[in-house]
C-alpha atoms as a PDB file:
ATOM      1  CA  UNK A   1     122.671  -9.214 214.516  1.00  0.00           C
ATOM      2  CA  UNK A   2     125.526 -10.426 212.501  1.00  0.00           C
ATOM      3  CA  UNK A   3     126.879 -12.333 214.988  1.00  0.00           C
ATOM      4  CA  UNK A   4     123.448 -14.559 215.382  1.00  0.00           C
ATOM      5  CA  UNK A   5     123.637 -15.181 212.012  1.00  0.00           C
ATOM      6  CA  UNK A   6     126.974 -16.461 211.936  1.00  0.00           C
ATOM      7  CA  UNK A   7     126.041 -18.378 214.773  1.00  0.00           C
ATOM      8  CA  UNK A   8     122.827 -20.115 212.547  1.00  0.00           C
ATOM      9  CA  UNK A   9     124.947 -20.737 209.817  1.00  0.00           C
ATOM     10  CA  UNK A  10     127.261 -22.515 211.732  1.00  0.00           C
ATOM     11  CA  UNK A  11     124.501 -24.150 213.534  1.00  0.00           C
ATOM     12  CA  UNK A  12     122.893 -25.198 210.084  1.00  0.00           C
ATOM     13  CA  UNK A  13     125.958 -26.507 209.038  1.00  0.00           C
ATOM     14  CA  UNK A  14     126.914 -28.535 211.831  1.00  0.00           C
ATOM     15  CA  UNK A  15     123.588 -30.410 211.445  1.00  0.00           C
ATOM     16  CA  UNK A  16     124.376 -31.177 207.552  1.00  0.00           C
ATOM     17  CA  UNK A  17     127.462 -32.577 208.409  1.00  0.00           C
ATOM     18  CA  UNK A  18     125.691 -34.953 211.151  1.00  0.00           C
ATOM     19  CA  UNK A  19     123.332 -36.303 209.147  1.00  0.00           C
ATOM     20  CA  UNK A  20     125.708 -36.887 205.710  1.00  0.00           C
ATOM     21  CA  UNK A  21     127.533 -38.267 208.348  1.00  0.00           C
ATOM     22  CA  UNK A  22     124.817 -40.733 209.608  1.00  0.00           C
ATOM     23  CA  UNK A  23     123.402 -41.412 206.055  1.00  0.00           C
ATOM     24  CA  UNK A  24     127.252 -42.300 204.974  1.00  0.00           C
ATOM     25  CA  UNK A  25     126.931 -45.300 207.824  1.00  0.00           C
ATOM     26  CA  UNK A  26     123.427 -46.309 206.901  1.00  0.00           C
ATOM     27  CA  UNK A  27     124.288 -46.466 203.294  1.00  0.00           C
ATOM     28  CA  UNK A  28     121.919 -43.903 202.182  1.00  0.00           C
ATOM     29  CA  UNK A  29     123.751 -41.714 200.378  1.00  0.00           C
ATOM     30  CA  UNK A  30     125.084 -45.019 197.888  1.00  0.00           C
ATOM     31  CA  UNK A  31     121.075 -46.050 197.954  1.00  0.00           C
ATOM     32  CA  UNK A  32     119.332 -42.858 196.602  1.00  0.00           C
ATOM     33  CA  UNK A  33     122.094 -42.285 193.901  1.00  0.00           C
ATOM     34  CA  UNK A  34     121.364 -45.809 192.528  1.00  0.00           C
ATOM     35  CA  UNK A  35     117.728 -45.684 192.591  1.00  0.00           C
ATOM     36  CA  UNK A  36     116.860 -42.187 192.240  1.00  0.00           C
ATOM     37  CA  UNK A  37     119.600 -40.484 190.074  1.00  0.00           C
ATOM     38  CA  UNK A  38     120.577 -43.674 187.780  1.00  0.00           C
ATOM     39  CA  UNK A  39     117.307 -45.262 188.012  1.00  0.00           C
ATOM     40  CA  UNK A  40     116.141 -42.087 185.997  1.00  0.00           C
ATOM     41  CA  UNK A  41     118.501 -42.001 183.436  1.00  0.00           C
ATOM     42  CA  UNK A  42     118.047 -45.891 182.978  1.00  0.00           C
ATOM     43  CA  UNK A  43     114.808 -45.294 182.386  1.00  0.00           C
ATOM     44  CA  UNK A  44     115.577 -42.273 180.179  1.00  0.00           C
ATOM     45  CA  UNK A  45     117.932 -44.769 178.527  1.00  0.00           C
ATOM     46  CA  UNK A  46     115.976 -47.727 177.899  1.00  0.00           C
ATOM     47  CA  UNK A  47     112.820 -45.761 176.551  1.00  0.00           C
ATOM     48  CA  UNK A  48     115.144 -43.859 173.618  1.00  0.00           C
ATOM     49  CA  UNK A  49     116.861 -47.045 173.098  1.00  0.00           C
ATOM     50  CA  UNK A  50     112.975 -48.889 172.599  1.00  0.00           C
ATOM     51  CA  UNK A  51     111.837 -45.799 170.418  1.00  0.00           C
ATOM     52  CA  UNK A  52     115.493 -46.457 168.302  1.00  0.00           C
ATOM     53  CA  UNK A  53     114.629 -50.058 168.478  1.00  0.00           C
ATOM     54  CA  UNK A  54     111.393 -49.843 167.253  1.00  0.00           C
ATOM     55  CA  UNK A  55     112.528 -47.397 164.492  1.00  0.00           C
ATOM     56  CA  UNK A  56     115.103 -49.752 163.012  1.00  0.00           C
ATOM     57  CA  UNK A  57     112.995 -52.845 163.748  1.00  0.00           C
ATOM     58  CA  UNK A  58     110.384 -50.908 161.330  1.00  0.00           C
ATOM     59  CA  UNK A  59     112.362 -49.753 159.015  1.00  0.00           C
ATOM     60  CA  UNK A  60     113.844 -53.131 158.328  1.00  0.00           C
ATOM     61  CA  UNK A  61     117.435 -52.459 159.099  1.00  0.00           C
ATOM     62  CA  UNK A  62     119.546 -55.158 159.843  1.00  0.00           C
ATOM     63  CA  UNK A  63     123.203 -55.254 159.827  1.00  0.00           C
ATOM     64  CA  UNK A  64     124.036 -57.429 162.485  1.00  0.00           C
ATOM     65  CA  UNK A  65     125.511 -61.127 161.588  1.00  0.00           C
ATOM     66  CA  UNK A  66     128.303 -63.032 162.876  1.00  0.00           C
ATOM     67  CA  UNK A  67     131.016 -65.705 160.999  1.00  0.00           C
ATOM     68  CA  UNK A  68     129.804 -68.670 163.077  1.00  0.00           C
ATOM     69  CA  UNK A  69     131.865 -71.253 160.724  1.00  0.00           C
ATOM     70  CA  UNK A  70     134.552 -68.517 159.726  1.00  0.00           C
ATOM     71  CA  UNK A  71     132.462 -67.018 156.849  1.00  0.00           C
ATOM     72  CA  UNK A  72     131.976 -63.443 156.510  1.00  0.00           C
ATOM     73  CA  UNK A  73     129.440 -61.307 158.125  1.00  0.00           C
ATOM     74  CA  UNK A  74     128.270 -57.643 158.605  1.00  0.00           C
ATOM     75  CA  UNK A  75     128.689 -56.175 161.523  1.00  0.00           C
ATOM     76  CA  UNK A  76     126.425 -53.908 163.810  1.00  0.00           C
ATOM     77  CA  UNK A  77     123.485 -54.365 165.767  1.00  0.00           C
ATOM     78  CA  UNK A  78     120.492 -52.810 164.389  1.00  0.00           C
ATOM     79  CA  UNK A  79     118.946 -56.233 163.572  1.00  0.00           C
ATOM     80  CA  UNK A  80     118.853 -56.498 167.589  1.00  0.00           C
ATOM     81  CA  UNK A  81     118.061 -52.940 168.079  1.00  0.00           C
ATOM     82  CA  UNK A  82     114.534 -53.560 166.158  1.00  0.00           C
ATOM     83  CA  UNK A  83     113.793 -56.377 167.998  1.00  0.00           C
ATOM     84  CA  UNK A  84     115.006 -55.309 171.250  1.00  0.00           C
ATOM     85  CA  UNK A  85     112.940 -52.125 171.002  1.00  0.00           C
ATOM     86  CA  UNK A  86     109.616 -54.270 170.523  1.00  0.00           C
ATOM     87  CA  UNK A  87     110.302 -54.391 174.795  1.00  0.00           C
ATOM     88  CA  UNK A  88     111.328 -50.748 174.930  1.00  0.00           C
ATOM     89  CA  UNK A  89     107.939 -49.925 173.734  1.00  0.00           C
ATOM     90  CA  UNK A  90     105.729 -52.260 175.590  1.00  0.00           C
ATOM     91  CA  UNK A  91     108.145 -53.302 178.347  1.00  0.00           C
ATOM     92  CA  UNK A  92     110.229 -55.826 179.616  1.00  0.00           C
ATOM     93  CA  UNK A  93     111.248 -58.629 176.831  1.00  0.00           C
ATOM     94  CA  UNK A  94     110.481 -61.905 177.831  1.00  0.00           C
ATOM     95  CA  UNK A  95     112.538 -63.211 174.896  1.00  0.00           C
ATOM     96  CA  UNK A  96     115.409 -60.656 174.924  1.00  0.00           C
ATOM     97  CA  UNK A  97     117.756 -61.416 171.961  1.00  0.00           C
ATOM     98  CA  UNK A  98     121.182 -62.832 172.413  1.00  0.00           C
ATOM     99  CA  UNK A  99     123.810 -65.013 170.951  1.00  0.00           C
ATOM    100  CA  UNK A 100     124.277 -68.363 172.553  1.00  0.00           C
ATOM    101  CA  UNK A 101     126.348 -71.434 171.269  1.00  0.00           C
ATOM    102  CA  UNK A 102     124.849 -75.045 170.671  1.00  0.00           C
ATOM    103  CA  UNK A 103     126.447 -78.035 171.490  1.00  0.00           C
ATOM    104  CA  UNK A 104     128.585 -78.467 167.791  1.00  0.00           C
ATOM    105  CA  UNK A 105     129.825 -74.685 168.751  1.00  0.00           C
ATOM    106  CA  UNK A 106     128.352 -73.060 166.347  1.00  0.00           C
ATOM    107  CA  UNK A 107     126.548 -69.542 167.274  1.00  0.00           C
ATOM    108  CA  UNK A 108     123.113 -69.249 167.961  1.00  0.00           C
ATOM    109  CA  UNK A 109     120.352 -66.587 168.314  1.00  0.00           C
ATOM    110  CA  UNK A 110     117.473 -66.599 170.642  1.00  0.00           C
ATOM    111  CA  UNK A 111     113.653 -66.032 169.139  1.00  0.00           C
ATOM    112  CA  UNK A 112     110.358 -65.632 170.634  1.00  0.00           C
ATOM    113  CA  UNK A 113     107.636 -67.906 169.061  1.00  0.00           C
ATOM    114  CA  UNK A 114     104.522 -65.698 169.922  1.00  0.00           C
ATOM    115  CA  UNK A 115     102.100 -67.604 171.917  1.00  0.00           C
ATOM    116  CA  UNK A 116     104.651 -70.567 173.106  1.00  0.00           C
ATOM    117  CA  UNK A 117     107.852 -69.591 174.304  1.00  0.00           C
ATOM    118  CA  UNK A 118     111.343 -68.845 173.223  1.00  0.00           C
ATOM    119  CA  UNK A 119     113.930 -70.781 171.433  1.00  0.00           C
ATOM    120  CA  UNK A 120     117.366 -70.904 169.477  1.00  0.00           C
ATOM    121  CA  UNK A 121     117.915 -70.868 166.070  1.00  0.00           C
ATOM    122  CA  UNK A 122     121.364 -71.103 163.928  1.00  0.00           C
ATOM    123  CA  UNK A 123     122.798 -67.667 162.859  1.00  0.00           C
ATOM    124  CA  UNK A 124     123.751 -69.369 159.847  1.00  0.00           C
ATOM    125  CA  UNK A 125     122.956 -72.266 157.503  1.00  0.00           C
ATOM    126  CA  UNK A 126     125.099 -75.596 158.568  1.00  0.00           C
ATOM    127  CA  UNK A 127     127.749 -75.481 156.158  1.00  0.00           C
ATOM    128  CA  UNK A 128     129.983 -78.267 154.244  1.00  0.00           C
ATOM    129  CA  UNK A 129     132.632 -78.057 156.490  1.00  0.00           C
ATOM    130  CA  UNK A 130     130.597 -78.079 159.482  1.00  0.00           C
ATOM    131  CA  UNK A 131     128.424 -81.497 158.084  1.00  0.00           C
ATOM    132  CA  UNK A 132     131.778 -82.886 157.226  1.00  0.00           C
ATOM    133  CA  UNK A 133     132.819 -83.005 160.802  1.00  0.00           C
ATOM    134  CA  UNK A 134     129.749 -84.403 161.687  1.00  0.00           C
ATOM    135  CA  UNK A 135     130.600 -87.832 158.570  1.00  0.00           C
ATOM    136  CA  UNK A 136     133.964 -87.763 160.439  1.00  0.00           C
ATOM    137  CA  UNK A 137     132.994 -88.135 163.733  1.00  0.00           C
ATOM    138  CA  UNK A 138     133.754 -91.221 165.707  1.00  0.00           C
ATOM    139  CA  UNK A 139     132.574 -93.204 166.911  1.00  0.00           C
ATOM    140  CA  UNK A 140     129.552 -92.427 163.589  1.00  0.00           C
ATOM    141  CA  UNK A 141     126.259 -91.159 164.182  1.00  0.00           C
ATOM    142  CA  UNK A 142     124.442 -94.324 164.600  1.00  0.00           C
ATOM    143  CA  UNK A 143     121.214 -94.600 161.831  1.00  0.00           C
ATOM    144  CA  UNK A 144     119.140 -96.889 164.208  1.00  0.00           C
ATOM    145  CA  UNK A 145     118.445 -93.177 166.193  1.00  0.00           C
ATOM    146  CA  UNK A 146     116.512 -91.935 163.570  1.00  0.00           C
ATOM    147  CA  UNK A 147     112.718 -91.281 163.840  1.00  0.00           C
ATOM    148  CA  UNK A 148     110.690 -94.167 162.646  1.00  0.00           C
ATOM    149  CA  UNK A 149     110.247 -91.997 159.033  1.00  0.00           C
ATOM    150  CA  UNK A 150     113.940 -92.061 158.444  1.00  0.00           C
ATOM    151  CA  UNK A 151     114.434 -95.656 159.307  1.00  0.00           C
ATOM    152  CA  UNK A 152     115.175 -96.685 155.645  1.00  0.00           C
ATOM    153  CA  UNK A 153     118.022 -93.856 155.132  1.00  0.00           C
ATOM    154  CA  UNK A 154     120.734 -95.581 155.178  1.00  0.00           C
ATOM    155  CA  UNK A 155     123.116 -93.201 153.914  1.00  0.00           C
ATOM    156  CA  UNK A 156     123.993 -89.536 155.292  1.00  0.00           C
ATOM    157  CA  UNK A 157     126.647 -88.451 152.982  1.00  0.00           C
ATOM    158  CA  UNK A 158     125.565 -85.561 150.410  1.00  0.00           C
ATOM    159  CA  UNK A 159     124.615 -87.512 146.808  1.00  0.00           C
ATOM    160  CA  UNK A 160     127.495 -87.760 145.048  1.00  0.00           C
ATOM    161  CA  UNK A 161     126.059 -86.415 141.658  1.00  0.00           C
ATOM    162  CA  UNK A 162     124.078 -83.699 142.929  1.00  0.00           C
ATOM    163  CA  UNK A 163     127.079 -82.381 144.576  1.00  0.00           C
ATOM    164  CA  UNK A 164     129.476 -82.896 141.521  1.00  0.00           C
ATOM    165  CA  UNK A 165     126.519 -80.427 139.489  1.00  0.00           C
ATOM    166  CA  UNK A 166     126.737 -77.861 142.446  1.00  0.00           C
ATOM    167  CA  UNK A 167     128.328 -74.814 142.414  1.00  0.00           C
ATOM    168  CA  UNK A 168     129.842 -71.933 145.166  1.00  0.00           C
ATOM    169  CA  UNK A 169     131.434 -69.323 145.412  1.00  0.00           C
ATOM    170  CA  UNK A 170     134.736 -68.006 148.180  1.00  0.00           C
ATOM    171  CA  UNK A 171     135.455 -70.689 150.349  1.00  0.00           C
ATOM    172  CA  UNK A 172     134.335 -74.050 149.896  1.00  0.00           C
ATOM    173  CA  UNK A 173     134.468 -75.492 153.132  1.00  0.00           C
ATOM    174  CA  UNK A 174     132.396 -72.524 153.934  1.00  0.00           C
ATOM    175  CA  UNK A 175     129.347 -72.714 151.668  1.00  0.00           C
ATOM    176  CA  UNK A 176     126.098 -74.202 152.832  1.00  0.00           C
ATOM    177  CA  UNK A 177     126.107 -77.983 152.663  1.00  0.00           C
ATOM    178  CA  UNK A 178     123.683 -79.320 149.623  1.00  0.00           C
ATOM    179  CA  UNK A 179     122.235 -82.554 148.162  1.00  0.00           C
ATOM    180  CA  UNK A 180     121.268 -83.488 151.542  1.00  0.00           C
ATOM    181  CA  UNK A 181     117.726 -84.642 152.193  1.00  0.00           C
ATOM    182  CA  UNK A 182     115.180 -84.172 155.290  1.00  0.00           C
ATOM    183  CA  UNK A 183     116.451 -87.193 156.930  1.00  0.00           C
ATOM    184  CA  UNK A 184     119.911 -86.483 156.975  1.00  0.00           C
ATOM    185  CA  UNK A 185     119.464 -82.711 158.237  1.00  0.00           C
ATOM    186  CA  UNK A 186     117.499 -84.196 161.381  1.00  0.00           C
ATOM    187  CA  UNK A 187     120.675 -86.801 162.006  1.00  0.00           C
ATOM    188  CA  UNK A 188     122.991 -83.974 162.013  1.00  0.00           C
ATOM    189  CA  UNK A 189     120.996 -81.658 164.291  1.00  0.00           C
ATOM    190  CA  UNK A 190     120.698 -84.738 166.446  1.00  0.00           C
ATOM    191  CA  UNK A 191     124.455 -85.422 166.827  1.00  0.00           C
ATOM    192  CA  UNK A 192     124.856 -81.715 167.458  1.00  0.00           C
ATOM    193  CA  UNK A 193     121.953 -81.823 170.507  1.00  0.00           C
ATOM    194  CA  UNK A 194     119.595 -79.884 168.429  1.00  0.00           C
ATOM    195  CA  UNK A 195     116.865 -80.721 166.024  1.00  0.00           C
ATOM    196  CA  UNK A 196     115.276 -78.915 162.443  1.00  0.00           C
ATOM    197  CA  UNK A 197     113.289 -76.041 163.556  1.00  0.00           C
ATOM    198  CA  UNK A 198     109.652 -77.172 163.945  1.00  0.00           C
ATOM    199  CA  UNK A 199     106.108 -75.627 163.012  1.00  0.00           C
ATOM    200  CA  UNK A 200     102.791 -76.718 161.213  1.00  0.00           C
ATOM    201  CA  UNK A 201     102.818 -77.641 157.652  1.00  0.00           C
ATOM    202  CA  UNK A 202      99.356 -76.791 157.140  1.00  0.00           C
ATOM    203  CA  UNK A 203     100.231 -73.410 158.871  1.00  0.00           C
ATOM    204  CA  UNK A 204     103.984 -72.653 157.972  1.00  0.00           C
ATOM    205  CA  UNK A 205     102.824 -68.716 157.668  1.00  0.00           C
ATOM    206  CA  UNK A 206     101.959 -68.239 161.085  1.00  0.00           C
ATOM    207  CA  UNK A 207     104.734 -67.302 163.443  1.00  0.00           C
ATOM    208  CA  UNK A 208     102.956 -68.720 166.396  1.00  0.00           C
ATOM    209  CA  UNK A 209     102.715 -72.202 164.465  1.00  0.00           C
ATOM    210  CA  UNK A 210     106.302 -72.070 162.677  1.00  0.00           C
ATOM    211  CA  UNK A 211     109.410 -71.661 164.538  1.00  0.00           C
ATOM    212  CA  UNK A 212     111.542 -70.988 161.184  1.00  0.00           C
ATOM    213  CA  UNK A 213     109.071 -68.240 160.067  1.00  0.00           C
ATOM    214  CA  UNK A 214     108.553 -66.169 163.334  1.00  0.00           C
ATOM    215  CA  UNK A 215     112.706 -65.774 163.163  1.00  0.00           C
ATOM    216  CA  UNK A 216     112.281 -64.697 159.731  1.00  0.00           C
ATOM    217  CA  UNK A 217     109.591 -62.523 159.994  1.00  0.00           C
ATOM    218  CA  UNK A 218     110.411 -60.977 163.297  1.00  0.00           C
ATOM    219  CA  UNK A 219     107.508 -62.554 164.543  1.00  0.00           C
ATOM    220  CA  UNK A 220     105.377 -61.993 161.929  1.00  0.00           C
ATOM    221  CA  UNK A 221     105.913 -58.202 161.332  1.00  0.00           C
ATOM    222  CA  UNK A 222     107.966 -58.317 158.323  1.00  0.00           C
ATOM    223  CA  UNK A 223     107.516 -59.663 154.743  1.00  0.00           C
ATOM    224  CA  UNK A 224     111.364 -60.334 154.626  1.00  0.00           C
ATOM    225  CA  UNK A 225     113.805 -61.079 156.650  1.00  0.00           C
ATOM    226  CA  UNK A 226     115.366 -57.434 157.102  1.00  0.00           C
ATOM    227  CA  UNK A 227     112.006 -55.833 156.340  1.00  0.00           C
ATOM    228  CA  UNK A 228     108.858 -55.112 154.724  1.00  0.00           C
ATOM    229  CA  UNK A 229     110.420 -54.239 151.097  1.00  0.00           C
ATOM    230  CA  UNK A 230     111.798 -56.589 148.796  1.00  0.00           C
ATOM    231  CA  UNK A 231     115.904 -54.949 148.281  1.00  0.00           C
ATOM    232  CA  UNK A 232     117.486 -56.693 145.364  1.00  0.00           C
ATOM    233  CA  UNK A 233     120.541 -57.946 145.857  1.00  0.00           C
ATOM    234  CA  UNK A 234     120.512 -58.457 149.706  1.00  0.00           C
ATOM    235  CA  UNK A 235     120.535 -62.064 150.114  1.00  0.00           C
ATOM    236  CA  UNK A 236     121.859 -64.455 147.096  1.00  0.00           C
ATOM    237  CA  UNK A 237     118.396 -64.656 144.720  1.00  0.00           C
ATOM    238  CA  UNK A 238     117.339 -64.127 141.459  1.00  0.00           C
ATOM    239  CA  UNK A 239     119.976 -66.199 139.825  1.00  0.00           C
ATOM    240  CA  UNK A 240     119.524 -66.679 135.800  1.00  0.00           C
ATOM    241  CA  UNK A 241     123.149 -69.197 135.210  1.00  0.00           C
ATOM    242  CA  UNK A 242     122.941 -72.531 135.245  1.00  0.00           C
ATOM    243  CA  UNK A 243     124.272 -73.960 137.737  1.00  0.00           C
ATOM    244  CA  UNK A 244     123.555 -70.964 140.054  1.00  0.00           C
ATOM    245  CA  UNK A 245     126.463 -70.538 142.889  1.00  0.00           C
ATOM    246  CA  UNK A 246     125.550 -70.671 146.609  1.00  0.00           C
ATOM    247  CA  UNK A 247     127.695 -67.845 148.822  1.00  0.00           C
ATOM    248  CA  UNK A 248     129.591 -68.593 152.011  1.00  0.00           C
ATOM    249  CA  UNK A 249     127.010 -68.895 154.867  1.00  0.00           C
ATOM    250  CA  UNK A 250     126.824 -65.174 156.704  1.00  0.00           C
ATOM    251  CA  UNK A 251     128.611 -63.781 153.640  1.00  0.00           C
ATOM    252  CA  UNK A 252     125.596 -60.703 153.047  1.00  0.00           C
ATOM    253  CA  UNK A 253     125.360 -58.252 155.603  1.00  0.00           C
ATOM    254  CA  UNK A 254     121.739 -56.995 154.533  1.00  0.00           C
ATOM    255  CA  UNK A 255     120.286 -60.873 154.263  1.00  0.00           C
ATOM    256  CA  UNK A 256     119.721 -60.486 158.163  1.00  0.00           C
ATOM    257  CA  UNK A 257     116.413 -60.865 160.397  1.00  0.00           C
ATOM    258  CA  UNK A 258     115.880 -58.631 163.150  1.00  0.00           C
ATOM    259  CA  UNK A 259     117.366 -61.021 165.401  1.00  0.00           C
ATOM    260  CA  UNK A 260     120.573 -61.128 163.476  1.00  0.00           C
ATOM    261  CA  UNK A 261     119.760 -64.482 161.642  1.00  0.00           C
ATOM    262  CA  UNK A 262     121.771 -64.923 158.318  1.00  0.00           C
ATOM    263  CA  UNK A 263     120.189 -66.031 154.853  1.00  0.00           C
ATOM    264  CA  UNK A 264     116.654 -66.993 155.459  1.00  0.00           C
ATOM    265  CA  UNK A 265     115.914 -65.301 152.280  1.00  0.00           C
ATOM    266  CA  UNK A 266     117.750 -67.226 149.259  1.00  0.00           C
ATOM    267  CA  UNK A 267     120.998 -69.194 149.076  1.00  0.00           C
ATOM    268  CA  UNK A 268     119.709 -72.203 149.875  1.00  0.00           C
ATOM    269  CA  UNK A 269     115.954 -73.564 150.640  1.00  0.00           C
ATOM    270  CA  UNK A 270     115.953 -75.405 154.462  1.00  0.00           C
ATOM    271  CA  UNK A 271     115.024 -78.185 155.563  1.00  0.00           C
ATOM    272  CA  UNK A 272     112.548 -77.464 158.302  1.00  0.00           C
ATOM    273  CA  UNK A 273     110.668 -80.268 160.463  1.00  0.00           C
ATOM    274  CA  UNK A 274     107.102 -79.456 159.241  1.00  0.00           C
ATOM    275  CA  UNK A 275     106.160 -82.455 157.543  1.00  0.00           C
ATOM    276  CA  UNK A 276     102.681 -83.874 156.666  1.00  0.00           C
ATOM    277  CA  UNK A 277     102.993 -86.562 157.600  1.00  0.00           C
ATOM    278  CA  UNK A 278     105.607 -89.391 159.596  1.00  0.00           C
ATOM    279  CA  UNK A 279     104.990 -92.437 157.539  1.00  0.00           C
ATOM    280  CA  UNK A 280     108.333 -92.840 155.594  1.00  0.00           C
ATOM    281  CA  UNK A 281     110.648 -91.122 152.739  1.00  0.00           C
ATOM    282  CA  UNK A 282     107.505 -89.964 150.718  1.00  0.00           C
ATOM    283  CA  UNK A 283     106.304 -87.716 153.404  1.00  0.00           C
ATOM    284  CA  UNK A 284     106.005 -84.459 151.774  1.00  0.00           C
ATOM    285  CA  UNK A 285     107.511 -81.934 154.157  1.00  0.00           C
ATOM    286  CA  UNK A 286     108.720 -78.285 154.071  1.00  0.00           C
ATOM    287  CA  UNK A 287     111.763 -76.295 152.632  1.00  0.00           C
ATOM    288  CA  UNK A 288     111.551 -72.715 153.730  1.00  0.00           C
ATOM    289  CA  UNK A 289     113.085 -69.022 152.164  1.00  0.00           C
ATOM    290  CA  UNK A 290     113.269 -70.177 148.706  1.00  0.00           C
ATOM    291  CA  UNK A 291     116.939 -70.532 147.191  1.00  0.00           C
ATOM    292  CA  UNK A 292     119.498 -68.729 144.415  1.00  0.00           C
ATOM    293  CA  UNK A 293     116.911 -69.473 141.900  1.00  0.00           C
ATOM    294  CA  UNK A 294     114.191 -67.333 143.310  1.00  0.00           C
ATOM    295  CA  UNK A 295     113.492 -63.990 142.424  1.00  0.00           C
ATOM    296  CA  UNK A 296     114.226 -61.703 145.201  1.00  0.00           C
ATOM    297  CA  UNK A 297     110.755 -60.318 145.619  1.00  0.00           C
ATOM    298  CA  UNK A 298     109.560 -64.019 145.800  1.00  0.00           C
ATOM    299  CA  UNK A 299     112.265 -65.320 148.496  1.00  0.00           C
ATOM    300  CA  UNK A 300     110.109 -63.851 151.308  1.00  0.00           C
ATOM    301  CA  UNK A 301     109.319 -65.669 154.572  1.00  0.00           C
ATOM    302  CA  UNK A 302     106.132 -67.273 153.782  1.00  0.00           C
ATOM    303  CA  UNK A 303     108.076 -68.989 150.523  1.00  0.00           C
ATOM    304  CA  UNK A 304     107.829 -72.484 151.066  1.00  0.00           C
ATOM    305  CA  UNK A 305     108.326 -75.562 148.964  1.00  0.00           C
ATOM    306  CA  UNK A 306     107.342 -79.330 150.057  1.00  0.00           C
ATOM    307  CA  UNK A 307     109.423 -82.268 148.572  1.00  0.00           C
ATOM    308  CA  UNK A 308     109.507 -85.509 149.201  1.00  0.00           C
ATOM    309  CA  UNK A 309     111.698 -86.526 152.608  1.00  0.00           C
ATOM    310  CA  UNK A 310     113.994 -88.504 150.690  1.00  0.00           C
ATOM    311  CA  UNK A 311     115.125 -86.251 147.764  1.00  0.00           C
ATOM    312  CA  UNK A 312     118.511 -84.281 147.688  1.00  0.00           C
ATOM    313  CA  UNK A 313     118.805 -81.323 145.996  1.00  0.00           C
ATOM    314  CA  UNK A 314     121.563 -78.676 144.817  1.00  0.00           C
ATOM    315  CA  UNK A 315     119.523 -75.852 146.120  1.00  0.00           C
ATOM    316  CA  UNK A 316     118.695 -77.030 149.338  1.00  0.00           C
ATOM    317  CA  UNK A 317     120.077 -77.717 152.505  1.00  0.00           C
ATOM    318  CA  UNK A 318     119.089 -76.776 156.481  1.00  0.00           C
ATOM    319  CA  UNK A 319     119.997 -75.043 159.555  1.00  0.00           C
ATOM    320  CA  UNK A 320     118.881 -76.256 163.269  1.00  0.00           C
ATOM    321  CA  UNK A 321     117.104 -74.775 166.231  1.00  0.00           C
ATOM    322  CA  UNK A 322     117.173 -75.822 170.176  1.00  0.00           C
ATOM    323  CA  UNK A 323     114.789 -75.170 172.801  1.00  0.00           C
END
């Protein structure tokens, strides 16, 4: 009796090793660990890391930034994690966030515009330096490429006077560019292979109409750009000097969108290409996320002022998207 079942255990045994041997050639063996066991715990994976998304996307936390023109930043990733677990929750993201670089080399971050498709947006607001490469550059950007509007701008330097009245704080070179008007924002976004982030003027509070207010308001879930909640003293608002200081672009880590955009609340209004018209330098067109002189429960991503095409101002300057 023992000796038969010695003999079926060996028998048994000899037939596992035959057919790990066969599945080894086939492949099998590779195949059902990367579909069965890993394909689990991706899945495992990628739902706690939608419910974590969707927890800081909620909560409004947003850390992430980046020093795309050498200015400071926070660091993290929870910006990303809230809008990255919008797909954990209800699937794949057709719009998955990411950093990508535009054609001037400075950093990017891709945005969903619900209803029409993805795009690119700065992570930061085009600063002095950066707009003074763009005066330097030779051969010079040539004015007779402007849109018909801008036609009678014949000059793209900052205004002299407004700029002498300006203020900043830490770096210079690194602060946002100012006393620039709509016309000379679109120029530089055109020598850089971009273009002002466009939308509706009549409708510059719906993130399917307005490409500069679905990155702010994470699509039109949030009030701010790192949330629902004003937080005083995230982004660079509320100032009561005169003149009020801009920062260094990227220089508050809590003045972040979900997709890890920097200062669309405060600093400095932006140009945006949501005008009401196209007829010339009196076009009235929008300036979005309010500036240092707005308070910081005001500076929310529906804020929006509408000068004229042609002025410059102290408190206002721009940032470009791509499609």
């Amino acid at each position: 009796m023992r000796a038969k079942s010695t003999l079926l255990a060996l028998g048994a045994l000899s037939l596992s090793a035959s057919l790990f041997a066969c599945e080894s050639m086939l492949g099998f063996d590779e195949f059902t660990y990367s579909t069965g066991t890993a394909g689990a715990a991706g899945a495992s994976q990628a739902g706690a890391a939608g419910a974590a998304g969707q927890a800081a996307g909620a909560g409004g936390v947003a850390t992430a930034g980046a020093a795309g023109d050498g200015g400071g930043a926070g660091a993290g990733a929870a910006g990303e994690a809230g809008a990255a677990g919008q797909a954990g929750a209800g699937g794949a993201d057709d719009c998955p966030p990411g950093v990508v670089t535009g054609e001037d080399g400075r950093e990017q971050r891709r945005v969903r515009e619900p209803g029409v498709g993805c795009f690119s947006i700065d992570t930061q607001e085009v600063s002095r330096g950066a707009y003074q490469k763009f005066l330097d550059a030779q051969p010079p950007f040539n004015l007779s490429l402007q849109s018909t509007a801008c036609q009678s701008n014949l000059e793209l330097k900052p205004d002299a006077a407004c700029v002498a009245g300006s203020k900043t704080t830490g770096d210079l070179q690194q602060n946002p560019v100012v006393c620039v008007d709509w016309c000379d924002a679109a120029a530089y976004c055109k020598w850089a292979g971009k273009r002002l982030c466009k939308g509706s003027h009549a409708d510059f509070a719906e993130a399917g109409k307005s490409e500069w207010y679905a990155a702010c308001s994470n699509e039109g879930v949030n009030v701010y750009p790192y949330g629902s909640k004003s937080k005083p003293s995230a982004c660079n608002t509320g100032c009561t000097t005169s003149p009020c200081p801009t920062d260094p672009v990227g220089s508050r880590p809590d003045c972040v969108s979900a997709r890890g955009v920097a200062d669309l609340s405060g600093n400095v209004a932006e140009w945006v290409d949501e005008c009401e018209t196209s007829a010339g330098l009196e076009d009235l067109c929008r300036a979005r996320g309010g500036s240092f002189k707005d308070s910081d429960g005001d500076a929310a991503c529906d804020l929006s002022d509408a000068p004229k095409r042609g002025t410059r101002d102290a408190s206002r300057g721009f940032r470009c998207c791509d499609d």
